[in-house]
PDB file of N, CA and C in Angstrom:
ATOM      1  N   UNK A   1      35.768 -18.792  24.802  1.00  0.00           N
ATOM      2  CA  UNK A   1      34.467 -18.793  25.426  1.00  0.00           C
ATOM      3  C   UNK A   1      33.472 -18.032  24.525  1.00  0.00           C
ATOM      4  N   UNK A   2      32.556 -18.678  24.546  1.00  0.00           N
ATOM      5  CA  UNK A   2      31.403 -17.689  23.910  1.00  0.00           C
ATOM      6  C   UNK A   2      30.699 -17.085  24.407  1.00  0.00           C
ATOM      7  N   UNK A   3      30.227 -15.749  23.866  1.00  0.00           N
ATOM      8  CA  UNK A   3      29.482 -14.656  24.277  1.00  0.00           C
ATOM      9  C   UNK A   3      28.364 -14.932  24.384  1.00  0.00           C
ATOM     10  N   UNK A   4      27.172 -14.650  25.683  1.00  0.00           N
ATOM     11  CA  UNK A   4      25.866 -14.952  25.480  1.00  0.00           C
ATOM     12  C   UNK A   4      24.921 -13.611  25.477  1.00  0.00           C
ATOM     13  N   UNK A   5      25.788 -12.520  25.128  1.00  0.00           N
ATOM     14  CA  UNK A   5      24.803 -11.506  25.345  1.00  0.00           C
ATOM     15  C   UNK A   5      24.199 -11.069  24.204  1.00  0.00           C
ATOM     16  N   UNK A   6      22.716 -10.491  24.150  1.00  0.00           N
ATOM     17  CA  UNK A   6      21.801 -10.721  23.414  1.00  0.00           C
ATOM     18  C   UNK A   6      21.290  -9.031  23.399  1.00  0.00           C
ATOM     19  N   UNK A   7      21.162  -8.623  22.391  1.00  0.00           N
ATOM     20  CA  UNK A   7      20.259  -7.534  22.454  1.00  0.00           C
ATOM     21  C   UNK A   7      18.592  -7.728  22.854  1.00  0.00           C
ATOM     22  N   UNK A   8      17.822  -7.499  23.942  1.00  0.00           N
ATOM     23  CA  UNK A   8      16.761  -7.833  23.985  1.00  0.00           C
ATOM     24  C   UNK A   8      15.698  -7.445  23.328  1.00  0.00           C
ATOM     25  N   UNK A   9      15.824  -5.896  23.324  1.00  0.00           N
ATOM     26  CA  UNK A   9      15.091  -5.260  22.296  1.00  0.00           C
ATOM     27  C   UNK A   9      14.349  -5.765  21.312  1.00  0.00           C
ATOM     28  N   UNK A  10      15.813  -5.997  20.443  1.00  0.00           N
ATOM     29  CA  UNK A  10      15.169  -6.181  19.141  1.00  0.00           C
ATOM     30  C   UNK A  10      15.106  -7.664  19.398  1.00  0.00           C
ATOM     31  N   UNK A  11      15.795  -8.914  20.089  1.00  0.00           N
ATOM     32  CA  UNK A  11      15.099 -10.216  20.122  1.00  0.00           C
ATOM     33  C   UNK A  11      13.740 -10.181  20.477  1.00  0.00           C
ATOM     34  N   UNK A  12      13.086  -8.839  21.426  1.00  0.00           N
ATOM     35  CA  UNK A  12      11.442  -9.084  21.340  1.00  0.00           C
ATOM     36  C   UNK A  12      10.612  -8.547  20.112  1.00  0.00           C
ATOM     37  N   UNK A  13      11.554  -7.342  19.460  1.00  0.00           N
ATOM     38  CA  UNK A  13      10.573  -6.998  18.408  1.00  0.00           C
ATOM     39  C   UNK A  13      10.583  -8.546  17.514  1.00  0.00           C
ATOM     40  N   UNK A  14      11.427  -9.089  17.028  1.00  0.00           N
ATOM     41  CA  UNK A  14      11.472 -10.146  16.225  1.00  0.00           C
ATOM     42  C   UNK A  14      10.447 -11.051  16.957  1.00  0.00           C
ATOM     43  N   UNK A  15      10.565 -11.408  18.137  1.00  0.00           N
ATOM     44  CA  UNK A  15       8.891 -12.516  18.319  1.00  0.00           C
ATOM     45  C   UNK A  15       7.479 -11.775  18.343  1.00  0.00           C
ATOM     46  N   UNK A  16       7.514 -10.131  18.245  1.00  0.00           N
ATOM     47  CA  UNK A  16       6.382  -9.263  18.249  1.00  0.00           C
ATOM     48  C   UNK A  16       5.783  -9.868  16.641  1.00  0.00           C
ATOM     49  N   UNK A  17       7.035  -9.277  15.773  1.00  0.00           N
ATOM     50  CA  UNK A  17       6.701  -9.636  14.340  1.00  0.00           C
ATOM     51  C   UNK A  17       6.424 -11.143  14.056  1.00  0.00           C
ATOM     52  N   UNK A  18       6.834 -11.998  14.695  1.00  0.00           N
ATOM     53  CA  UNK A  18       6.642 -13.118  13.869  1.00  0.00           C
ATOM     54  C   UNK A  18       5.040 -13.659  14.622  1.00  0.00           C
ATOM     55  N   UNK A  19       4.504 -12.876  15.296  1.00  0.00           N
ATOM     56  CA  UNK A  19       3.339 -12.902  15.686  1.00  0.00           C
ATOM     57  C   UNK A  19       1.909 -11.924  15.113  1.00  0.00           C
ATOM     58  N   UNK A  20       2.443 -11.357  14.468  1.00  0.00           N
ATOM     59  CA  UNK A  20       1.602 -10.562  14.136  1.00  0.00           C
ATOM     60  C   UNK A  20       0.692 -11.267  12.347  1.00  0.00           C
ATOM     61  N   UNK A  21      -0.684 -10.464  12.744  1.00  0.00           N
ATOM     62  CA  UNK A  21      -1.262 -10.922  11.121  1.00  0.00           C
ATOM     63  C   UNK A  21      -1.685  -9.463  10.774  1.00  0.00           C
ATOM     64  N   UNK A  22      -1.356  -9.840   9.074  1.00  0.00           N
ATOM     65  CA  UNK A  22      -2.071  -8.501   8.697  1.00  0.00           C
ATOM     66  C   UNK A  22      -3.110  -8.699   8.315  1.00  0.00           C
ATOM     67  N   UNK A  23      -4.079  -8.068   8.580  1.00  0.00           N
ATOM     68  CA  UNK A  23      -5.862  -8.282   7.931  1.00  0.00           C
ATOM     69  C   UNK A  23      -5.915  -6.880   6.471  1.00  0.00           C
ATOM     70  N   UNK A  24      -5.927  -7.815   5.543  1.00  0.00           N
ATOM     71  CA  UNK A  24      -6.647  -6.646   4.740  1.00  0.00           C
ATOM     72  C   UNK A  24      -8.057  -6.997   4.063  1.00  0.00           C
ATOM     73  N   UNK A  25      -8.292  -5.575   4.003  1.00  0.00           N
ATOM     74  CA  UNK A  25      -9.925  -5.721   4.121  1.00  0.00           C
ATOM     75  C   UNK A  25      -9.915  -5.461   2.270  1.00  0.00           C
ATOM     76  N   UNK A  26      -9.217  -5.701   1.627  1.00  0.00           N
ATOM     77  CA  UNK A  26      -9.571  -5.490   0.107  1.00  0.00           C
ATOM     78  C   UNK A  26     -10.543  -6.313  -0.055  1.00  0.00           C
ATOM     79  N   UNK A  27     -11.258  -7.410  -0.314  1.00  0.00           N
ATOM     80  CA  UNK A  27     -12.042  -8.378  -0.793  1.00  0.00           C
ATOM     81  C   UNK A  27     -13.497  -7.141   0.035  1.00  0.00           C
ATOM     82  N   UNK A  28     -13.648  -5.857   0.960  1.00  0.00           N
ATOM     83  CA  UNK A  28     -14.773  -5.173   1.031  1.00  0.00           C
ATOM     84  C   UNK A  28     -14.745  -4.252  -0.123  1.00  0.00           C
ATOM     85  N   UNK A  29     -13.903  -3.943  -1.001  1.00  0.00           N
ATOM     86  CA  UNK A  29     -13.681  -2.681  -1.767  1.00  0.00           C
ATOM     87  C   UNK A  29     -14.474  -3.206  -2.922  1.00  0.00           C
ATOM     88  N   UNK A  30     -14.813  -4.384  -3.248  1.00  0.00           N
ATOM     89  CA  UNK A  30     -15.287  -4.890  -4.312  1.00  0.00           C
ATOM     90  C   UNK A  30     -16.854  -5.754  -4.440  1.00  0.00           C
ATOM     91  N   UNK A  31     -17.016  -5.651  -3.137  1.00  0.00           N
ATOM     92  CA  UNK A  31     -17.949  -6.912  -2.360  1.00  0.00           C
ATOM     93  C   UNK A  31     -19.084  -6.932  -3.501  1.00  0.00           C
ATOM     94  N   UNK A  32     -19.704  -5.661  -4.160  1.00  0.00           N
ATOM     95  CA  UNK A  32     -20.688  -5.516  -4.786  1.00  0.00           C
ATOM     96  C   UNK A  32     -20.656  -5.960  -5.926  1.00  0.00           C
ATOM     97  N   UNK A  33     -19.404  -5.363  -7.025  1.00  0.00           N
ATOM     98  CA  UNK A  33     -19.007  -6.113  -8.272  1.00  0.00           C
ATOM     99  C   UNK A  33     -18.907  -7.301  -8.045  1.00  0.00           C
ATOM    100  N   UNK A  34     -18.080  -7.795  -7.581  1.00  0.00           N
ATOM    101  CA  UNK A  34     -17.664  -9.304  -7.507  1.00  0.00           C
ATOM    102  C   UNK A  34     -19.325 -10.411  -7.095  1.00  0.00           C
ATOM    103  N   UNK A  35     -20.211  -9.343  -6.545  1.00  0.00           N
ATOM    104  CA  UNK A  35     -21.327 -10.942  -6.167  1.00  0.00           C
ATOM    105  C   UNK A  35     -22.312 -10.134  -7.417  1.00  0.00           C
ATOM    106  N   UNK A  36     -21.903  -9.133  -8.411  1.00  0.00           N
ATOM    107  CA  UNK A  36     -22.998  -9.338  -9.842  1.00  0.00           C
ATOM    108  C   UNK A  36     -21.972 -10.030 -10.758  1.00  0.00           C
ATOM    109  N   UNK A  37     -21.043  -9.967 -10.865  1.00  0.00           N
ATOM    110  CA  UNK A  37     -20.453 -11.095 -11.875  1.00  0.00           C
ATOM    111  C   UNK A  37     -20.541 -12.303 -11.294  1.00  0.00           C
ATOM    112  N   UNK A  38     -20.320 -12.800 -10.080  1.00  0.00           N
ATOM    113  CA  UNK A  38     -20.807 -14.094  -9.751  1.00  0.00           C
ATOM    114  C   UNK A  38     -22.304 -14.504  -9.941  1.00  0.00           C
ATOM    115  N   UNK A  39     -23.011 -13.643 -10.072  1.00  0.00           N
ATOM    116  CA  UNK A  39     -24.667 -13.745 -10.004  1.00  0.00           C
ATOM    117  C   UNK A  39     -25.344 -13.747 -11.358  1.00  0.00           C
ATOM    118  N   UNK A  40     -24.554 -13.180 -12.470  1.00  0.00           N
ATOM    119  CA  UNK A  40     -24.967 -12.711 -13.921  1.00  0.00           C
ATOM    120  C   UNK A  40     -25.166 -13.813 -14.546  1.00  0.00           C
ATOM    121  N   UNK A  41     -26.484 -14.441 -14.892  1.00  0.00           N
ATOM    122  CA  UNK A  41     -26.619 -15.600 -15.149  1.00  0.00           C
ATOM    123  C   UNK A  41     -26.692 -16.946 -14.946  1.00  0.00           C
ATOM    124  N   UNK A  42     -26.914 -16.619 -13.658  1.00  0.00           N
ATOM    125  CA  UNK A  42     -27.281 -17.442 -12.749  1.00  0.00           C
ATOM    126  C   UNK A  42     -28.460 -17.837 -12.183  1.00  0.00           C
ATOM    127  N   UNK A  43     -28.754 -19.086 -12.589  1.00  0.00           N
ATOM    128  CA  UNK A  43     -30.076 -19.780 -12.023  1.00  0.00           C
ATOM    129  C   UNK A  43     -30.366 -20.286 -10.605  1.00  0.00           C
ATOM    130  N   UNK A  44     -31.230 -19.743 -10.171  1.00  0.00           N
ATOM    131  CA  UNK A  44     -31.661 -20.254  -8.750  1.00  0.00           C
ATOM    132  C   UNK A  44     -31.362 -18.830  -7.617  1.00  0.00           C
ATOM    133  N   UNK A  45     -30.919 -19.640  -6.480  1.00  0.00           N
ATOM    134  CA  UNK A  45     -30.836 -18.256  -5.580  1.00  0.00           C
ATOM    135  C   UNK A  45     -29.940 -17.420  -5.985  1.00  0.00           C
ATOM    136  N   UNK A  46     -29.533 -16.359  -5.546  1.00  0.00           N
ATOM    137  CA  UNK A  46     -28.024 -15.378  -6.671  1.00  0.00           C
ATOM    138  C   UNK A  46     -26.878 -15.912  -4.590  1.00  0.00           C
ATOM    139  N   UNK A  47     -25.940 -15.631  -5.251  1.00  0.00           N
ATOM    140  CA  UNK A  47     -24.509 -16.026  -4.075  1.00  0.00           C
ATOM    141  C   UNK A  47     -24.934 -14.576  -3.303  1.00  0.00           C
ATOM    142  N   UNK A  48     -24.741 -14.363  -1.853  1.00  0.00           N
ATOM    143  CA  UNK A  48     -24.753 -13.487  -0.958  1.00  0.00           C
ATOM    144  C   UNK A  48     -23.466 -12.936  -0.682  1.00  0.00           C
ATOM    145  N   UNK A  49     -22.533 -13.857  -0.588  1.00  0.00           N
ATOM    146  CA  UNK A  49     -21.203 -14.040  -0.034  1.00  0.00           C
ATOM    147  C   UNK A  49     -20.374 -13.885  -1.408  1.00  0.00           C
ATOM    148  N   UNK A  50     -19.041 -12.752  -1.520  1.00  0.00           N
ATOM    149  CA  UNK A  50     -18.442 -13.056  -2.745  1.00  0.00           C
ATOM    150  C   UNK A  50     -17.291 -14.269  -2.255  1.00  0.00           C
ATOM    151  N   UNK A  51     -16.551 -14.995  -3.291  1.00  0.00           N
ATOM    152  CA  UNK A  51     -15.649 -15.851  -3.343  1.00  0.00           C
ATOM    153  C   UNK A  51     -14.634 -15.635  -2.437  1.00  0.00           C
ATOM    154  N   UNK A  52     -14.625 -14.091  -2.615  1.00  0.00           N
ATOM    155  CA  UNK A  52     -12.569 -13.355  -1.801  1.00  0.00           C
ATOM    156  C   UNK A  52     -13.445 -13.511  -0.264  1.00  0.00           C
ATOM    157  N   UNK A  53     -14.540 -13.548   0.251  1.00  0.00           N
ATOM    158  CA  UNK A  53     -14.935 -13.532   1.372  1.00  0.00           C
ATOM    159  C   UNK A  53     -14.561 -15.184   2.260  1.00  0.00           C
ATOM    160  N   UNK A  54     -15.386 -15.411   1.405  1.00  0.00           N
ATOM    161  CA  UNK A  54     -15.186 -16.783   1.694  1.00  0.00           C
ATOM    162  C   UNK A  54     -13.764 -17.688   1.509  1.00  0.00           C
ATOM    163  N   UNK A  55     -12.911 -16.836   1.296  1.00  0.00           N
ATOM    164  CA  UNK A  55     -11.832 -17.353   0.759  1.00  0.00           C
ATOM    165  C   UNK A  55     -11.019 -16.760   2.412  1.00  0.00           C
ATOM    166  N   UNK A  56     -11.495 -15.417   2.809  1.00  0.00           N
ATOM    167  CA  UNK A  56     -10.959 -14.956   3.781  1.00  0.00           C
ATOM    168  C   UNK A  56     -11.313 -15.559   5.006  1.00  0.00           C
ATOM    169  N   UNK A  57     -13.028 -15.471   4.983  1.00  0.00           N
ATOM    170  CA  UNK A  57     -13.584 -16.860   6.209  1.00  0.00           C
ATOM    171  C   UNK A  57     -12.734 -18.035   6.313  1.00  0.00           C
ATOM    172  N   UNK A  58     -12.420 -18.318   5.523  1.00  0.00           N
ATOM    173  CA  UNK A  58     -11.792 -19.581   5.377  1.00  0.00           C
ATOM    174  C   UNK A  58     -10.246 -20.098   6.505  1.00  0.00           C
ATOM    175  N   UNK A  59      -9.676 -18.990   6.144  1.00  0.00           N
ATOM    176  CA  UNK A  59      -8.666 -18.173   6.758  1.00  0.00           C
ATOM    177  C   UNK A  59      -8.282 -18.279   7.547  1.00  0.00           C
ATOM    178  N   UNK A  60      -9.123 -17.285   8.039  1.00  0.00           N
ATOM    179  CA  UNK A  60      -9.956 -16.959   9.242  1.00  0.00           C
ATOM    180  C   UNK A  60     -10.343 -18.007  10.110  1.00  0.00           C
ATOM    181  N   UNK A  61     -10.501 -18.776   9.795  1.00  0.00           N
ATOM    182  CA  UNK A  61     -11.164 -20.248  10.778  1.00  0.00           C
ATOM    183  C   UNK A  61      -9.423 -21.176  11.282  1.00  0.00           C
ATOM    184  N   UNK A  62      -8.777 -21.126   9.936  1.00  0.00           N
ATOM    185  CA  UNK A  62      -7.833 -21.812   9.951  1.00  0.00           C
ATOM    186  C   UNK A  62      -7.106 -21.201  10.407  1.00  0.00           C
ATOM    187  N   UNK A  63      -7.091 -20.237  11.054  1.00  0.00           N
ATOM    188  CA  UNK A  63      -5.648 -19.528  11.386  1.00  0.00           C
ATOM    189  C   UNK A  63      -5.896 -19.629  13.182  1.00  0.00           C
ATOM    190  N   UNK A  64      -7.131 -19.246  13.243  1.00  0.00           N
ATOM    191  CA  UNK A  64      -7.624 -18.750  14.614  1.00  0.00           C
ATOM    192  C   UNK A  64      -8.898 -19.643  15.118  1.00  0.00           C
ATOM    193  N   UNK A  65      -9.301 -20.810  14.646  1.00  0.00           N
ATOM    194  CA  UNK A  65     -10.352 -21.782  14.739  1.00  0.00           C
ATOM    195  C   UNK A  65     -11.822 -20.772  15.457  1.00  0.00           C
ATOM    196  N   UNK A  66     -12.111 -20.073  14.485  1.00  0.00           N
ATOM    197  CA  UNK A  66     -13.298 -19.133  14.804  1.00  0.00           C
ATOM    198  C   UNK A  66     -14.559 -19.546  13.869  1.00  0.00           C
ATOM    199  N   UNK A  67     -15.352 -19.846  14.468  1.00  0.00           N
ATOM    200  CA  UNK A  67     -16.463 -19.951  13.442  1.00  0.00           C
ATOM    201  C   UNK A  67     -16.642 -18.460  12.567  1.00  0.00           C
TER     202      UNK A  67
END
């Protein structure tokens, strides 16, 4: 016969973790450098938004359908 007993504990930490997101906020540590090298020579309006932002918006929408 087989055993059906289960540690619950840790079977909930394991669906805690496989639920969880990590947000890191590195792409703010740089926000300033990153939109003058995107901007350095650049004709017309200069970018507001750096790339890692928009890369995170992006994300962000797709993960959690958030504008």
């Amino acid at each position: 016969m087989v055993s059906l007993s289960r540690d619950w504990k840790e079977y909930n930490e394991e669906l805690v973790k496989r639920g969880e997101f990590y947000l890191s906020p590195v792409f703010l540590e740089n926000w300033e450098e990153e939109l003058e090298k995107m901007n350095e020579g650049k004709v017309g309006t200069p970018y507001k938004f750096p790339e890692s932002y928009v890369q995170f918006a992006a994300l962000w929408y797709e993960f959690f359908n958030l504008p």
